[in-house]
Protein backbone atom coordinates (compact mmCIF):
# COMPACT_ATOMS: atom_id res chain seq x y z
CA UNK A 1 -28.02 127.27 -27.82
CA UNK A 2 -28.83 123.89 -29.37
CA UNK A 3 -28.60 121.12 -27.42
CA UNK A 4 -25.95 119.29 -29.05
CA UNK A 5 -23.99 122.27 -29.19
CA UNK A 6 -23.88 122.77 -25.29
CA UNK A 7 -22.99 119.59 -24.92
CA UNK A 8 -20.01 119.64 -26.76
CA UNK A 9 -18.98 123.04 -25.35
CA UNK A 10 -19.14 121.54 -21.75
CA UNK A 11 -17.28 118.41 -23.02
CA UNK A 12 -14.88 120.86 -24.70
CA UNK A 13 -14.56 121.99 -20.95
CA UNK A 14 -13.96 118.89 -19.35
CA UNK A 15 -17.16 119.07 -17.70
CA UNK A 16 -18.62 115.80 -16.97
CA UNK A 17 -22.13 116.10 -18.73
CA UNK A 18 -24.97 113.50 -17.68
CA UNK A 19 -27.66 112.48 -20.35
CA UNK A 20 -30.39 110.89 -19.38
CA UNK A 21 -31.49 107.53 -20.91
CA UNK A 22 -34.20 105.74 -21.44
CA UNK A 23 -35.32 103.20 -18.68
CA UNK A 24 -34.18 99.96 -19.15
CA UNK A 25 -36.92 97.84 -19.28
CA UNK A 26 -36.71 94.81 -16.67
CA UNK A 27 -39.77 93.33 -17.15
CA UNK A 28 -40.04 90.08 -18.10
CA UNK A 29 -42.18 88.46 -20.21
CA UNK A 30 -45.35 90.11 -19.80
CA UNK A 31 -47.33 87.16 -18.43
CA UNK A 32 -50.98 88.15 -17.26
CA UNK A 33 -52.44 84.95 -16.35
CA UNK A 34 -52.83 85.09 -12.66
CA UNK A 35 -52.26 82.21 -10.01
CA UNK A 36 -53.53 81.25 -7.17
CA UNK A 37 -51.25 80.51 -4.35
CA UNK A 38 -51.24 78.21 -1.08
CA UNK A 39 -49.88 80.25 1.71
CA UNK A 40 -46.44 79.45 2.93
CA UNK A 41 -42.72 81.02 2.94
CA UNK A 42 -40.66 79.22 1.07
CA UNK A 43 -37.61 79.82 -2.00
CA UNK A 44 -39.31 77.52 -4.34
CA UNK A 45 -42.90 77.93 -6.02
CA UNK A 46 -44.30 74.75 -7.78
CA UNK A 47 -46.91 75.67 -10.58
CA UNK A 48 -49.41 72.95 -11.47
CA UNK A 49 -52.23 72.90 -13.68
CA UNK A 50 -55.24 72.90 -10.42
CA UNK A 51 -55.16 72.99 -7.27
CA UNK A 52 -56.04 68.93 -7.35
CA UNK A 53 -52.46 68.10 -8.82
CA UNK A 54 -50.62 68.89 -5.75
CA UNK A 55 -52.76 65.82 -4.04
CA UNK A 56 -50.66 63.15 -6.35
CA UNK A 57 -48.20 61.11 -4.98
CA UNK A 58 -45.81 62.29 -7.14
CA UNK A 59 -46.64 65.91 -6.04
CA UNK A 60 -46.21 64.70 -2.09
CA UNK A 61 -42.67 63.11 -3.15
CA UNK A 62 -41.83 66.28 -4.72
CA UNK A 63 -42.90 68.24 -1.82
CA UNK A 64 -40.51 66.56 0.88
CA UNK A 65 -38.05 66.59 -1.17
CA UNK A 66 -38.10 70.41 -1.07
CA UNK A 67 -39.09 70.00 2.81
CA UNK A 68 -40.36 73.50 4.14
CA UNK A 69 -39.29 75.10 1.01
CA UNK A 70 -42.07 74.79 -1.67
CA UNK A 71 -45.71 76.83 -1.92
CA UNK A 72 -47.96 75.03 -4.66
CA UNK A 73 -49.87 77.64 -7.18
CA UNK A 74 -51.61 77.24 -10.21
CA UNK A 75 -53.78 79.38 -12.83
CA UNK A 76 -56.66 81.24 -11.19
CA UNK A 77 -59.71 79.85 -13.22
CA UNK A 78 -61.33 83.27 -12.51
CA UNK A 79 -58.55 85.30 -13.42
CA UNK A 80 -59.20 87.48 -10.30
CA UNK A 81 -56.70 90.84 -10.40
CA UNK A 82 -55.81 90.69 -6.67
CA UNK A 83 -53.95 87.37 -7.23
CA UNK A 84 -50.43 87.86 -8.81
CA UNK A 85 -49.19 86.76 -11.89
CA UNK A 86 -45.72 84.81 -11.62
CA UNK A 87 -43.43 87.93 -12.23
CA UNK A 88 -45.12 89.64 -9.20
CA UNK A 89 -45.46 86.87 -7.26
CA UNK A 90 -41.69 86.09 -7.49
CA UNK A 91 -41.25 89.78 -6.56
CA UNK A 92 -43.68 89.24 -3.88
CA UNK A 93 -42.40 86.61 -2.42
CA UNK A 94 -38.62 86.58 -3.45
CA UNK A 95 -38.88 82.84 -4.68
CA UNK A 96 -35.27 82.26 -6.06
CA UNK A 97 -36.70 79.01 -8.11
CA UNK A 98 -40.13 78.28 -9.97
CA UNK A 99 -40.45 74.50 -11.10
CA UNK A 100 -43.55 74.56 -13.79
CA UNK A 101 -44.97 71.33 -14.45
CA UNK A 102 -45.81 70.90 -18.25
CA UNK A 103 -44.07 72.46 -21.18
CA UNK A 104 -47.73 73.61 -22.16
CA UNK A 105 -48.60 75.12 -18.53
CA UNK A 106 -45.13 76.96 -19.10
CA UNK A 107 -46.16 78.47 -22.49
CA UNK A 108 -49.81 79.44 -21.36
CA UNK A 109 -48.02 80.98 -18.36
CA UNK A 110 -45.47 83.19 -19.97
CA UNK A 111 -47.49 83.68 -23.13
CA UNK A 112 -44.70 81.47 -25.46
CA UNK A 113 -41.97 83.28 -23.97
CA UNK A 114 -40.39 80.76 -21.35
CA UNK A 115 -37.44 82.36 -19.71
CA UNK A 116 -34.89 80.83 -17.86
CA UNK A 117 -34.16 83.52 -15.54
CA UNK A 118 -37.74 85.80 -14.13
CA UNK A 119 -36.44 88.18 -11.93
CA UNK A 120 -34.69 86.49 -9.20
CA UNK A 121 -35.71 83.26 -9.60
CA UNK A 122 -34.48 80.60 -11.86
CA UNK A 123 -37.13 78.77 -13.82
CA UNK A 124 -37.40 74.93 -14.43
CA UNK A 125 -39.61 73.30 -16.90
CA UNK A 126 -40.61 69.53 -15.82
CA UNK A 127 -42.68 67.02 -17.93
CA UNK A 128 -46.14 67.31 -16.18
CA UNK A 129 -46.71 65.67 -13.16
CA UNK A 130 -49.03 62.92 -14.54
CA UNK A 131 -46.16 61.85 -17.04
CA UNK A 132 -43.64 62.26 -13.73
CA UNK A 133 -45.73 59.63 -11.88
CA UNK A 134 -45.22 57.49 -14.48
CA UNK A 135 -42.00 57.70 -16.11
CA UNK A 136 -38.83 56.98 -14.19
CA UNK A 137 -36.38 59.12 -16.67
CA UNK A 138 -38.70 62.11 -16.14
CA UNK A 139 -38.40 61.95 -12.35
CA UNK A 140 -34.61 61.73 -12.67
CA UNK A 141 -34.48 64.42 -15.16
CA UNK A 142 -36.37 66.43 -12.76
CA UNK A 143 -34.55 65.64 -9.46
CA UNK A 144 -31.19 66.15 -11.44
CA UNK A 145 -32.77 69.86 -12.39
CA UNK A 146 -33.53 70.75 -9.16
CA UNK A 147 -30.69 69.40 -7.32
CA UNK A 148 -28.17 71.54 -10.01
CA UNK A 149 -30.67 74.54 -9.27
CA UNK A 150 -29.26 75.24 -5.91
CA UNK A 151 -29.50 74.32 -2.07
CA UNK A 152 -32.10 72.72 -0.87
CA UNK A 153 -33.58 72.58 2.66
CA UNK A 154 -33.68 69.00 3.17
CA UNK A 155 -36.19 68.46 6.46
């Protein structure tokens, strides 16, 4: 019996008939570039351009802001395959926010496909932290992101 026919013979039945669809595909952006990551356990990872950034004042103000909260990563230079790229290290490590710093860091990240949403993290774009270290408006624009992001663990 064709397929099609059976089906609408068990409809025709009131038999409940279950099709199988295709798998939805979850994936986000399909960003390769891998990071390397400073241990730690918290909800929010910052991304920076190298692993120097995260010594700026700027950087350190940011940091106790978030209090225990925050793990610094940036691009691997090597590319090396054991270190995750952001969608699995947001599955990894069930960060629920991811504050890139630079609008061109973002884009070389997810490959010109910034989401707003990866997985189950929210994602915030900042101006980069050289411009926030200089510019007032930029460090209010970024506070005022973060602070409408969601709770924060205040030390």
């Amino acid at each position: 019996m064709i397929e099609s026919q059976r089906r609408a013979y068990l409809e025709a039945l009131d038999i409940v008939v279950w099709l199988r669809k295709p798998a939805i595909d979850d994936t986000a952006p399909a960003n390769t570039q891998r990071l390397t990551m400073e241990p730690g356990s918290g909800s929010t990872l910052l991304l920076c351009r190298d692993g120097g950034e995260k010594m700026s004042p700027v950087a350190a103000d940011i940091y106790r802001y978030l209090g225990d909260d925050a793990v610094w990563g940036w691009p691997d230079p090597d590319q090396h395959p054991s270190n995750p790229s952001v969608t699995e290290a947001v599955d990894q490590r069930l960060f629920t926010r991811v504050v890139v710093f630079g609008a061109k860091l973002a884009e070389r990240l997810f490959e010109n496909a910034v989401p707003s949403i990866l997985r189950s993290a929210q994602v915030i774009v900042s101006d980069d932290l050289d411009e926030l270290s200089l510019a007032g408006p930029s460090r209010k624009s970024l506070w005022r992101k973060l602070n409408e992001s969601g709770p924060i663990a205040h030390p």
